[in-house]
PDB file of N, CA and C in Angstrom:
ATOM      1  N   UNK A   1      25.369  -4.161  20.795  1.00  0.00           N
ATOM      2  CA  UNK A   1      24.063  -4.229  20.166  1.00  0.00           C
ATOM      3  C   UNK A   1      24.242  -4.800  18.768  1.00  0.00           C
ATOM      4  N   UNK A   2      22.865  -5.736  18.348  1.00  0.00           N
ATOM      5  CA  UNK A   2      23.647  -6.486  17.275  1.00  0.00           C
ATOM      6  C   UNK A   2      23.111  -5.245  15.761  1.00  0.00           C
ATOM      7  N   UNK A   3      23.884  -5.449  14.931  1.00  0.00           N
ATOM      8  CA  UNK A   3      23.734  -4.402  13.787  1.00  0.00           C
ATOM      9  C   UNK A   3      22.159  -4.605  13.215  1.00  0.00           C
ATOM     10  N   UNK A   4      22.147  -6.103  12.604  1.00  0.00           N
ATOM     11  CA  UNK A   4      20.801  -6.383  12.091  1.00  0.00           C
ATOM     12  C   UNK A   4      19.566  -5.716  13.098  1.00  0.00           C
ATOM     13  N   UNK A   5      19.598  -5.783  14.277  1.00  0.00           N
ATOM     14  CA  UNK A   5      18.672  -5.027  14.777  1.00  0.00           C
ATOM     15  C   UNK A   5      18.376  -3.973  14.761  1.00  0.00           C
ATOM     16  N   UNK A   6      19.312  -2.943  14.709  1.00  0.00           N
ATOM     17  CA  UNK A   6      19.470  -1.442  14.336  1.00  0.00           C
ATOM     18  C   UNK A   6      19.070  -1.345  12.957  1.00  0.00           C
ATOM     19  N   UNK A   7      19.467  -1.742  11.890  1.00  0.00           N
ATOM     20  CA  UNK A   7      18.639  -2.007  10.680  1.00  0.00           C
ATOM     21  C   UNK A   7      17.543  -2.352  10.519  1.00  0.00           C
ATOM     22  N   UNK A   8      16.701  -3.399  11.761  1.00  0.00           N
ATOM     23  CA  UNK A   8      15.381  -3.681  11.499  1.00  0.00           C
ATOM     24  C   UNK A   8      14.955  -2.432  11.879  1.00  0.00           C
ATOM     25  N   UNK A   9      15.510  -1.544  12.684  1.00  0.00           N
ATOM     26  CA  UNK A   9      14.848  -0.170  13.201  1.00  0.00           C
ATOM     27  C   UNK A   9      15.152   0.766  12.082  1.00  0.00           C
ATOM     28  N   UNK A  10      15.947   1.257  11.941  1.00  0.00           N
ATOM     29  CA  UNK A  10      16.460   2.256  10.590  1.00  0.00           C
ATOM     30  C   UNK A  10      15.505   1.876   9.382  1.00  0.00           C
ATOM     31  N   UNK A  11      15.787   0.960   9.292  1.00  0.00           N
ATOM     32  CA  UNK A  11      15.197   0.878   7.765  1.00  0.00           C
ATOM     33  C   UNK A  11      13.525   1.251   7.397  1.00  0.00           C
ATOM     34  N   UNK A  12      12.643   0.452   8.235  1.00  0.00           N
ATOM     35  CA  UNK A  12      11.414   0.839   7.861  1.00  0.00           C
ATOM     36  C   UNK A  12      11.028   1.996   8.815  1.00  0.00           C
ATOM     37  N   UNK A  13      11.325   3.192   9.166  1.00  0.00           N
ATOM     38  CA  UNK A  13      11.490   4.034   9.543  1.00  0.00           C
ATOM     39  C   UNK A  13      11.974   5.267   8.705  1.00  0.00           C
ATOM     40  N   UNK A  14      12.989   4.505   7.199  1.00  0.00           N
ATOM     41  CA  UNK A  14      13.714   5.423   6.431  1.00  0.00           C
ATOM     42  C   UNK A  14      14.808   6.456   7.095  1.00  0.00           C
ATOM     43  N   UNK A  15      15.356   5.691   8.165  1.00  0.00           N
ATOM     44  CA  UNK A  15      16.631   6.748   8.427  1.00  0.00           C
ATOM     45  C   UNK A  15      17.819   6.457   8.383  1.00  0.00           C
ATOM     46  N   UNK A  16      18.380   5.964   7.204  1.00  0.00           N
ATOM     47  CA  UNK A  16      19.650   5.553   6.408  1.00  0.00           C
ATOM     48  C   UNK A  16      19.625   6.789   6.062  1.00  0.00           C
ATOM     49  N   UNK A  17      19.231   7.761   5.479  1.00  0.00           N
ATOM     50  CA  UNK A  17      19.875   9.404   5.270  1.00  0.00           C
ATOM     51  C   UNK A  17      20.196  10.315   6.474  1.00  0.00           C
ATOM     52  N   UNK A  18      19.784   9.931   7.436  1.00  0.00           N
ATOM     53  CA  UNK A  18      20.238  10.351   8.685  1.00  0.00           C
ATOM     54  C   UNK A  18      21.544   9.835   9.627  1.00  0.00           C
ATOM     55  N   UNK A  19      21.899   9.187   8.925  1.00  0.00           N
ATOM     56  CA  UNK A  19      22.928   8.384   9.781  1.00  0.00           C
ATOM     57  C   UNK A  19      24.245   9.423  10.122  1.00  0.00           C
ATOM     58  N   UNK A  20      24.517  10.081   8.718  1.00  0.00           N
ATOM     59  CA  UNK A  20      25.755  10.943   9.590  1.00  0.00           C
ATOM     60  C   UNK A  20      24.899  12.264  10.008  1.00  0.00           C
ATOM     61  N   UNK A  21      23.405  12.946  10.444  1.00  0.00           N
ATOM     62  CA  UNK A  21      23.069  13.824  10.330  1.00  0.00           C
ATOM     63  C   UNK A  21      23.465  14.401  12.206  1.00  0.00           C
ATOM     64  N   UNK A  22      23.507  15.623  12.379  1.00  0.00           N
ATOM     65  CA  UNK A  22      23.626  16.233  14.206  1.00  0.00           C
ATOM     66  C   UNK A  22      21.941  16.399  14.045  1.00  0.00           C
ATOM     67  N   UNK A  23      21.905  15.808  15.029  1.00  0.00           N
ATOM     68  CA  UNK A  23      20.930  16.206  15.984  1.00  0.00           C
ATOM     69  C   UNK A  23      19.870  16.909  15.944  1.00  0.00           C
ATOM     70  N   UNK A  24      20.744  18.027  15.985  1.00  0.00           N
ATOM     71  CA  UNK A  24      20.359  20.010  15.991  1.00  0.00           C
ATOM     72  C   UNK A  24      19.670  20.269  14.576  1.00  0.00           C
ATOM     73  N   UNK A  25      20.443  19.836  13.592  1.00  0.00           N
ATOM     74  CA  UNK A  25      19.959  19.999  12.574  1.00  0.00           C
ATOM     75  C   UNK A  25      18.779  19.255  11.809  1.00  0.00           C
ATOM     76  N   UNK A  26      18.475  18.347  12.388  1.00  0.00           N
ATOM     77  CA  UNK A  26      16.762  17.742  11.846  1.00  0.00           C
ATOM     78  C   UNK A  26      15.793  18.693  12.423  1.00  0.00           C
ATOM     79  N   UNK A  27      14.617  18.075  11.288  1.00  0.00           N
ATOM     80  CA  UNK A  27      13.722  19.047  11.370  1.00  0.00           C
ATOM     81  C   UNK A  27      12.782  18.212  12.670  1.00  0.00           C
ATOM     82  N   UNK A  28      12.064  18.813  12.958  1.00  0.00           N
ATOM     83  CA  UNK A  28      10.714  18.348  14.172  1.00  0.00           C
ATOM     84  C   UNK A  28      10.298  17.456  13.768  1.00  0.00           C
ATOM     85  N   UNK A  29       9.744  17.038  13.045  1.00  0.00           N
ATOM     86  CA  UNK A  29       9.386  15.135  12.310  1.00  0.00           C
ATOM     87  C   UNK A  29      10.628  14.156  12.802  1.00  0.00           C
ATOM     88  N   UNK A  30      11.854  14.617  11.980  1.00  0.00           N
ATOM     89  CA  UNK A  30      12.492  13.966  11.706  1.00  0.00           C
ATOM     90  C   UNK A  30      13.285  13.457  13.135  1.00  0.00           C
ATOM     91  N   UNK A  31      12.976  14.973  14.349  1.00  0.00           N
ATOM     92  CA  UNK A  31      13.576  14.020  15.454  1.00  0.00           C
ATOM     93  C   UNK A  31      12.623  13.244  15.809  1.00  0.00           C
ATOM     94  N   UNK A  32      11.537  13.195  15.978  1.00  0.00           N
ATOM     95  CA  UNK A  32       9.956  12.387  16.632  1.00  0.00           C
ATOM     96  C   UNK A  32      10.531  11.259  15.819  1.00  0.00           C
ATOM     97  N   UNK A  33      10.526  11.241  14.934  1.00  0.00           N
ATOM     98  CA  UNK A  33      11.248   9.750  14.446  1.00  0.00           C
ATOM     99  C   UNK A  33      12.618   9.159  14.808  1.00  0.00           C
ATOM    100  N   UNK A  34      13.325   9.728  15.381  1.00  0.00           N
ATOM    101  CA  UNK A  34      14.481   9.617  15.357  1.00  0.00           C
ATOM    102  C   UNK A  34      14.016   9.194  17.184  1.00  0.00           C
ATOM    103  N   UNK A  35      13.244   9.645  18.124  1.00  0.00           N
ATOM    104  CA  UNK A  35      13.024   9.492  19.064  1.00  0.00           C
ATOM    105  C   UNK A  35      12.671   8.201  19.281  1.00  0.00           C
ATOM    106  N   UNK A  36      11.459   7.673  18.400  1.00  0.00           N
ATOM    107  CA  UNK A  36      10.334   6.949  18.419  1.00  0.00           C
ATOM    108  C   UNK A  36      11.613   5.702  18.071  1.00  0.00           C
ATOM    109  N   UNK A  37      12.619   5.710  17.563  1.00  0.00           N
ATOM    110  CA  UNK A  37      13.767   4.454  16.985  1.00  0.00           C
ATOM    111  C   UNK A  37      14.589   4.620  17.888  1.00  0.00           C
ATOM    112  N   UNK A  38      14.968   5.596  18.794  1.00  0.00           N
ATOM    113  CA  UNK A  38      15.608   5.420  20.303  1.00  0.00           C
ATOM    114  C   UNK A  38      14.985   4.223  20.568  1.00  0.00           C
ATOM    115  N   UNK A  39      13.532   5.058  21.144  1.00  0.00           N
ATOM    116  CA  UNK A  39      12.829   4.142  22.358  1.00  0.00           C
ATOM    117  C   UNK A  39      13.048   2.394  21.529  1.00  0.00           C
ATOM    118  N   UNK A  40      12.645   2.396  20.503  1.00  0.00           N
ATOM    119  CA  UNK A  40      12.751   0.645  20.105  1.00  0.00           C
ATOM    120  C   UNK A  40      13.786   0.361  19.905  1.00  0.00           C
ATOM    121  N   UNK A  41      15.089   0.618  20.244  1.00  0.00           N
ATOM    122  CA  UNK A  41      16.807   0.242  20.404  1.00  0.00           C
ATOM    123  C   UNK A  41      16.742  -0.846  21.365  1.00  0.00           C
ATOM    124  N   UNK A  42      16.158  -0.532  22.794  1.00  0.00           N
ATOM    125  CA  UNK A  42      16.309  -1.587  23.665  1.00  0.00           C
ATOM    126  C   UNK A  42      15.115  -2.637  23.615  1.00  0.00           C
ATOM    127  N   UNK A  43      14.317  -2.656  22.900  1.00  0.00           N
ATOM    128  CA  UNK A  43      13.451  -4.251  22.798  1.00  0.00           C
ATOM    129  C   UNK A  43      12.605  -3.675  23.873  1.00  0.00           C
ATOM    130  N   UNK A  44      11.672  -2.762  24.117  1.00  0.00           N
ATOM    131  CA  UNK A  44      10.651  -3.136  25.345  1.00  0.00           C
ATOM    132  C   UNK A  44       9.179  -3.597  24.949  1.00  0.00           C
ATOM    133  N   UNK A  45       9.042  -4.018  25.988  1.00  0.00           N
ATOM    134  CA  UNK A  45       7.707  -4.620  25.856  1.00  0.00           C
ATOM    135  C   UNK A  45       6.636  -3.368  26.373  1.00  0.00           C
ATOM    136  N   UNK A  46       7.130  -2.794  26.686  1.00  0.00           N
ATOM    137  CA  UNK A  46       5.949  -1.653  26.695  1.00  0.00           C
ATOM    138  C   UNK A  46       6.535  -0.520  26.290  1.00  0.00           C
ATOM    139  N   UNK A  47       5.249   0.171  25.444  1.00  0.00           N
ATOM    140  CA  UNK A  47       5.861   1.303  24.876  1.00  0.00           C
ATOM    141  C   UNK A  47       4.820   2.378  24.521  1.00  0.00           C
ATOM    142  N   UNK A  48       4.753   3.362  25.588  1.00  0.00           N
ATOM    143  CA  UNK A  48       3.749   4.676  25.617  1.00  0.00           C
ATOM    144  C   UNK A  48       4.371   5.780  24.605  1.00  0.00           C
ATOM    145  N   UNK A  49       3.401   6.171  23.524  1.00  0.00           N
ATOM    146  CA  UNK A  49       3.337   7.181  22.796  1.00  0.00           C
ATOM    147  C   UNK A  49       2.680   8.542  22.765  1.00  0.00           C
ATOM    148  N   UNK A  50       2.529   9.475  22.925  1.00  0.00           N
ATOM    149  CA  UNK A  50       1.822  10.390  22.602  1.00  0.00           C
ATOM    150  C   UNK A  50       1.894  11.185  21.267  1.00  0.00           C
ATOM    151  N   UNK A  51       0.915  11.537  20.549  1.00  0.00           N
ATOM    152  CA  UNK A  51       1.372  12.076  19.387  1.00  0.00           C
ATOM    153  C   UNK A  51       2.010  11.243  18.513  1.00  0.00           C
ATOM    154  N   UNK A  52       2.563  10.129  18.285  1.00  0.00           N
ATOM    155  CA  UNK A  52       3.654   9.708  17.311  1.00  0.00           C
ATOM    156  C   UNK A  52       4.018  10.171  15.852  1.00  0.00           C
ATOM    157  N   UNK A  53       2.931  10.667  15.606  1.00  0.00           N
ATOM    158  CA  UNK A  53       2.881  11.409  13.709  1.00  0.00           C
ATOM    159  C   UNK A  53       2.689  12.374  13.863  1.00  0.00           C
ATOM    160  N   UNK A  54       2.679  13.363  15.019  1.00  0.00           N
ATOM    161  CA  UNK A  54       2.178  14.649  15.115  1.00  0.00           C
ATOM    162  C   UNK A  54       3.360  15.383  14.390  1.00  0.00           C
ATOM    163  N   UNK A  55       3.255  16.438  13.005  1.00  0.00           N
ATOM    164  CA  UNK A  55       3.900  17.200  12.773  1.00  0.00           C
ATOM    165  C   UNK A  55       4.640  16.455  11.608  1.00  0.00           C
ATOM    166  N   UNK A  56       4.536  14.964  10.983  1.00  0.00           N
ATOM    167  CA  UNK A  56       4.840  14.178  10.339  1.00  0.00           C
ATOM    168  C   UNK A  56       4.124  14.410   9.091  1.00  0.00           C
ATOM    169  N   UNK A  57       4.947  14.326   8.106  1.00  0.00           N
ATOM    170  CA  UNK A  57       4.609  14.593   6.562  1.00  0.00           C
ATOM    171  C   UNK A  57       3.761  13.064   5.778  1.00  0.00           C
ATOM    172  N   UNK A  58       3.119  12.977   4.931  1.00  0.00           N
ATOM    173  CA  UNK A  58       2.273  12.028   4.799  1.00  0.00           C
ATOM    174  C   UNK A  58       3.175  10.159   4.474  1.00  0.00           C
ATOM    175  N   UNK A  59       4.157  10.428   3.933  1.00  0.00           N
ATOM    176  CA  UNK A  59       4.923   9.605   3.592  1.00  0.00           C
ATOM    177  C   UNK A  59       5.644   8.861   4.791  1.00  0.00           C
ATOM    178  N   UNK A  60       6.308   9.918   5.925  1.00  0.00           N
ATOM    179  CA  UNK A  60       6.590   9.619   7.260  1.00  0.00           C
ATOM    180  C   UNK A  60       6.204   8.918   8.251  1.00  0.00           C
ATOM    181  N   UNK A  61       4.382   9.866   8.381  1.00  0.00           N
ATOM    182  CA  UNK A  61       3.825   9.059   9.294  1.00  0.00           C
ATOM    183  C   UNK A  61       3.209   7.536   8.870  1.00  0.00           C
ATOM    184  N   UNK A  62       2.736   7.339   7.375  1.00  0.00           N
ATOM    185  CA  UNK A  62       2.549   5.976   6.531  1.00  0.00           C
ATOM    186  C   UNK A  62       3.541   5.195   7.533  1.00  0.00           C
ATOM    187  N   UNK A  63       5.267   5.384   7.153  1.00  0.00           N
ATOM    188  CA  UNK A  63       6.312   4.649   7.670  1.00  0.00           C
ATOM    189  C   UNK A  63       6.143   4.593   9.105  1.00  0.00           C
ATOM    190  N   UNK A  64       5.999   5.329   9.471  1.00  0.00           N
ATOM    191  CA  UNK A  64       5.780   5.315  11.448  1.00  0.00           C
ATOM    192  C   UNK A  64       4.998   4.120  11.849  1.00  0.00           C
ATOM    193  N   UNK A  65       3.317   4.542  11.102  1.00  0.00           N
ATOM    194  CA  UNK A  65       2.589   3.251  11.322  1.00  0.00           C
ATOM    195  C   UNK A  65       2.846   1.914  10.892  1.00  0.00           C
ATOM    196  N   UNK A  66       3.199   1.579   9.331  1.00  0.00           N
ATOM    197  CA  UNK A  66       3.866   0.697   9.216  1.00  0.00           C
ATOM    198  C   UNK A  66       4.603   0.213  10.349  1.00  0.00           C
ATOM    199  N   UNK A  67       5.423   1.132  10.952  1.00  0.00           N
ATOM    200  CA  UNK A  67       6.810   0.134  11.977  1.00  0.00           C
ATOM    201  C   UNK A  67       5.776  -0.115  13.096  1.00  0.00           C
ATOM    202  N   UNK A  68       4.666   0.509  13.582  1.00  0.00           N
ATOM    203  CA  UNK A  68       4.328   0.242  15.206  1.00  0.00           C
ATOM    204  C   UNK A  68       3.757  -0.929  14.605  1.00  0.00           C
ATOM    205  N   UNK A  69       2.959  -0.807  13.614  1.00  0.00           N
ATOM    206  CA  UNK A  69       1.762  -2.076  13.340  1.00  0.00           C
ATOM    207  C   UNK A  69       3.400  -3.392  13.679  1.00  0.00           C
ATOM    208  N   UNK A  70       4.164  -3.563  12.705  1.00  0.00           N
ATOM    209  CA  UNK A  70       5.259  -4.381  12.445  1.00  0.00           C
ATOM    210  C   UNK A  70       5.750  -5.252  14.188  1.00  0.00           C
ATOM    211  N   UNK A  71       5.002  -3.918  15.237  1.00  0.00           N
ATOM    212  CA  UNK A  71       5.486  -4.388  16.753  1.00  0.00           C
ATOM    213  C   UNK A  71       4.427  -5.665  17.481  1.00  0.00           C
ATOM    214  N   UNK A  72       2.974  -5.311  16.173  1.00  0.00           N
ATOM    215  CA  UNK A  72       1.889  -5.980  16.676  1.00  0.00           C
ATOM    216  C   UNK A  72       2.698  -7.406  17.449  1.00  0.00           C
ATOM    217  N   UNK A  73       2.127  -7.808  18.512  1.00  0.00           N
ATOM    218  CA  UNK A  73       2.564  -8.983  19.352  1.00  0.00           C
ATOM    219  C   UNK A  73       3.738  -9.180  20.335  1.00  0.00           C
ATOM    220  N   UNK A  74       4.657  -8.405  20.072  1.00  0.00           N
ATOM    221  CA  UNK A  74       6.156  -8.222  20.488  1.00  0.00           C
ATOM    222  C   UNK A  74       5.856  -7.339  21.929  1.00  0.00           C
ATOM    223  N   UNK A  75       5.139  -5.637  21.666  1.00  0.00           N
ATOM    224  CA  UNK A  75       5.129  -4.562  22.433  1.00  0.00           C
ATOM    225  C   UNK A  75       3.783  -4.249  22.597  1.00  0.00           C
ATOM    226  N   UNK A  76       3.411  -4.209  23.706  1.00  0.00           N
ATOM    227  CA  UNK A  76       2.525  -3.548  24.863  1.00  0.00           C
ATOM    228  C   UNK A  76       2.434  -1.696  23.904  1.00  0.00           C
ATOM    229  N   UNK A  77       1.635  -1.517  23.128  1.00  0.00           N
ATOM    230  CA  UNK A  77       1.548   0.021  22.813  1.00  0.00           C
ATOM    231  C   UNK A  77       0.536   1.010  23.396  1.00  0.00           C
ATOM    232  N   UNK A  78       0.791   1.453  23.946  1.00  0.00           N
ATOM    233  CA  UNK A  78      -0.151   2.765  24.495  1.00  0.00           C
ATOM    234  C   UNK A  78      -0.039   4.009  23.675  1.00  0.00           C
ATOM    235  N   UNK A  79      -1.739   4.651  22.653  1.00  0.00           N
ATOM    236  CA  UNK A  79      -1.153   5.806  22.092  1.00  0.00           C
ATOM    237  C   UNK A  79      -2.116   6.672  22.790  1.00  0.00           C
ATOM    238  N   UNK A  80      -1.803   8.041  22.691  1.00  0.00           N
ATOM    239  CA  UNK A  80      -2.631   8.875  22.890  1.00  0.00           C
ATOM    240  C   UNK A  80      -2.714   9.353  21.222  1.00  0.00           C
ATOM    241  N   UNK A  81      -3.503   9.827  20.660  1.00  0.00           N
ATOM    242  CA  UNK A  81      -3.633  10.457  19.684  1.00  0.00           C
ATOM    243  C   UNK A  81      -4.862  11.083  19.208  1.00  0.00           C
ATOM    244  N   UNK A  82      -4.894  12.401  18.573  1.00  0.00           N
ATOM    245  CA  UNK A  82      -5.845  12.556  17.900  1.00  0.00           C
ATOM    246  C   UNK A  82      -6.539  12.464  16.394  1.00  0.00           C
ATOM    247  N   UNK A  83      -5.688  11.539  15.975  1.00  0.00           N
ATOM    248  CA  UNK A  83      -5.980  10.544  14.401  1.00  0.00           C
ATOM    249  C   UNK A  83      -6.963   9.653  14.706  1.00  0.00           C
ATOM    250  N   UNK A  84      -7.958   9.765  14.468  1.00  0.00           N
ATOM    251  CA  UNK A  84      -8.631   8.669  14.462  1.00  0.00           C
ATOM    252  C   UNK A  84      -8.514   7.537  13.574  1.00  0.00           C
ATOM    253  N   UNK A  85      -7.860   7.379  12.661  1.00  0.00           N
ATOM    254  CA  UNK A  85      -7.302   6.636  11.760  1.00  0.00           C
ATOM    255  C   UNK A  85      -5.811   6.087  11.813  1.00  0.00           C
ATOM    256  N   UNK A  86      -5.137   6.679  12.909  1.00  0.00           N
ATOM    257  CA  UNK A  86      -4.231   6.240  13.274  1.00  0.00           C
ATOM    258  C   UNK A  86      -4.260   4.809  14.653  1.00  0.00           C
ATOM    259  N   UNK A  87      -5.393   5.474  15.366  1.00  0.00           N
ATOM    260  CA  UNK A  87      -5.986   4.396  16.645  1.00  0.00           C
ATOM    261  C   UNK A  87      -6.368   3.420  15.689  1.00  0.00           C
ATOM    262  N   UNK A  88      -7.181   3.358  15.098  1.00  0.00           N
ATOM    263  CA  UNK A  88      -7.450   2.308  14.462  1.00  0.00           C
ATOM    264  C   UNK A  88      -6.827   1.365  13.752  1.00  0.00           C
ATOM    265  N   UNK A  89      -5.713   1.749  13.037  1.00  0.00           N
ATOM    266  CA  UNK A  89      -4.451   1.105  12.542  1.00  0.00           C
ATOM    267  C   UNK A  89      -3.844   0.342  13.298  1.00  0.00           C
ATOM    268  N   UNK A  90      -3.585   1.400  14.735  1.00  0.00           N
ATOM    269  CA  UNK A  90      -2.579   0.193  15.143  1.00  0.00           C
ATOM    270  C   UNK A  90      -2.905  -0.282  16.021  1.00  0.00           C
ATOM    271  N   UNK A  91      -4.016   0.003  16.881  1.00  0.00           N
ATOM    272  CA  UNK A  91      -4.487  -0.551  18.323  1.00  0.00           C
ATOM    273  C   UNK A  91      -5.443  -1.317  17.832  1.00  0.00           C
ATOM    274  N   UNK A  92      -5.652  -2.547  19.077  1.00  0.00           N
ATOM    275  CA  UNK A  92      -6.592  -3.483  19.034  1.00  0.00           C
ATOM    276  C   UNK A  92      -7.892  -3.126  20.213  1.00  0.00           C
ATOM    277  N   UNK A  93      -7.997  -1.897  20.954  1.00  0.00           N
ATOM    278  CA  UNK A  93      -9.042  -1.490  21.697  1.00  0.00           C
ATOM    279  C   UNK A  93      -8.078  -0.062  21.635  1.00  0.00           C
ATOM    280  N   UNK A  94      -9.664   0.627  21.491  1.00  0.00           N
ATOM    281  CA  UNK A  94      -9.552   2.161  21.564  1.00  0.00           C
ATOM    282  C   UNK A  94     -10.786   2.882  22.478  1.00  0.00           C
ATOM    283  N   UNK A  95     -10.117   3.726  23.077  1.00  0.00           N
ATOM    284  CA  UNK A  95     -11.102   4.280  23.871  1.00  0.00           C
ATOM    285  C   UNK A  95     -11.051   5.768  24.037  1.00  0.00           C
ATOM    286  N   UNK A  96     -11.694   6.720  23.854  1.00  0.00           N
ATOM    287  CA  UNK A  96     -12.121   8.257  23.422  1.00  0.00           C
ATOM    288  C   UNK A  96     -12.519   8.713  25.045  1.00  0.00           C
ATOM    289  N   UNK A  97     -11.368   9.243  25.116  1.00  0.00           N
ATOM    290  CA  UNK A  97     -11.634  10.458  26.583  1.00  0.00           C
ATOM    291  C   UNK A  97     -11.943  11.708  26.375  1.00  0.00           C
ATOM    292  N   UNK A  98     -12.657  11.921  27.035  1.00  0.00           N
ATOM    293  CA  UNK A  98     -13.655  13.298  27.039  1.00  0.00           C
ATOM    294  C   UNK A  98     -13.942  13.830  28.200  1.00  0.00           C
ATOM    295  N   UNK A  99     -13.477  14.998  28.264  1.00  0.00           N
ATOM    296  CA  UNK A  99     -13.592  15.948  29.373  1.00  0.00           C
ATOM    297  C   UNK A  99     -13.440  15.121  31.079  1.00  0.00           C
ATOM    298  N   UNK A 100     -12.009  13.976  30.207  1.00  0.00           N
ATOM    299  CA  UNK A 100     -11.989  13.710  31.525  1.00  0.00           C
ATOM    300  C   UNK A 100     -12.605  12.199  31.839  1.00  0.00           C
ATOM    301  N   UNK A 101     -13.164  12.198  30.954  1.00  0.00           N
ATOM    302  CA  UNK A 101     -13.879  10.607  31.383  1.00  0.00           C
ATOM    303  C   UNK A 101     -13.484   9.797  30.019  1.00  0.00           C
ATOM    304  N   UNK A 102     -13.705   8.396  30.094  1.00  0.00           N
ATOM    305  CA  UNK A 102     -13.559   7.779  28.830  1.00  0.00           C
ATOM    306  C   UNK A 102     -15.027   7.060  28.134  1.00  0.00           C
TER     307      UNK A 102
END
């Protein structure tokens, strides 16, 4: 895997302080992020989220969105979320399900 790519992921994400960290020891944000830079390791073109900032501190989830917006054109994103300000950021059609219907 080439390095510069792992850096395009690390970096606007902010997890250069994590690099020597276990696992075990991040907090609940910090793995959802640490998850969310798994899934974009292998380049996919589609990429289902649920929650992505859920439990994310204000500075974090800023960086989160920053990186999905950054995917605009590249990746197929599917979110579920209940931010309404987050759908709007990064999706280009949003649609509100309710009891089941949309």
């Amino acid at each position: 895997m080439d390095s510069s790519h792992i850096e395009d992921i690390l970096t606007p994400l902010n997890l250069h302080t994590l690099t020597k960290s276990k696992v075990r020891k991040l907090s609940g944000g910090e793995k959802r992020v640490l998850s969310l830079a798994l899934a974009l390791l292998i380049n996919p073109k589609l990429l289902i989220l649920d929650e992505p900032t859920a439990s994310l501190d204000l500075i974090s989830r800023q960086q989160v969105w920053q990186a999905l917006r950054s995917l605009k054109g590249k990746v197929t994103l599917v979110l579920a979320t209940q931010i309404v300000e987050e759908a709007e950021f990064l999706c280009d059609s949003v649609s509100i399900l309710k009891e089941g219907r949309i």
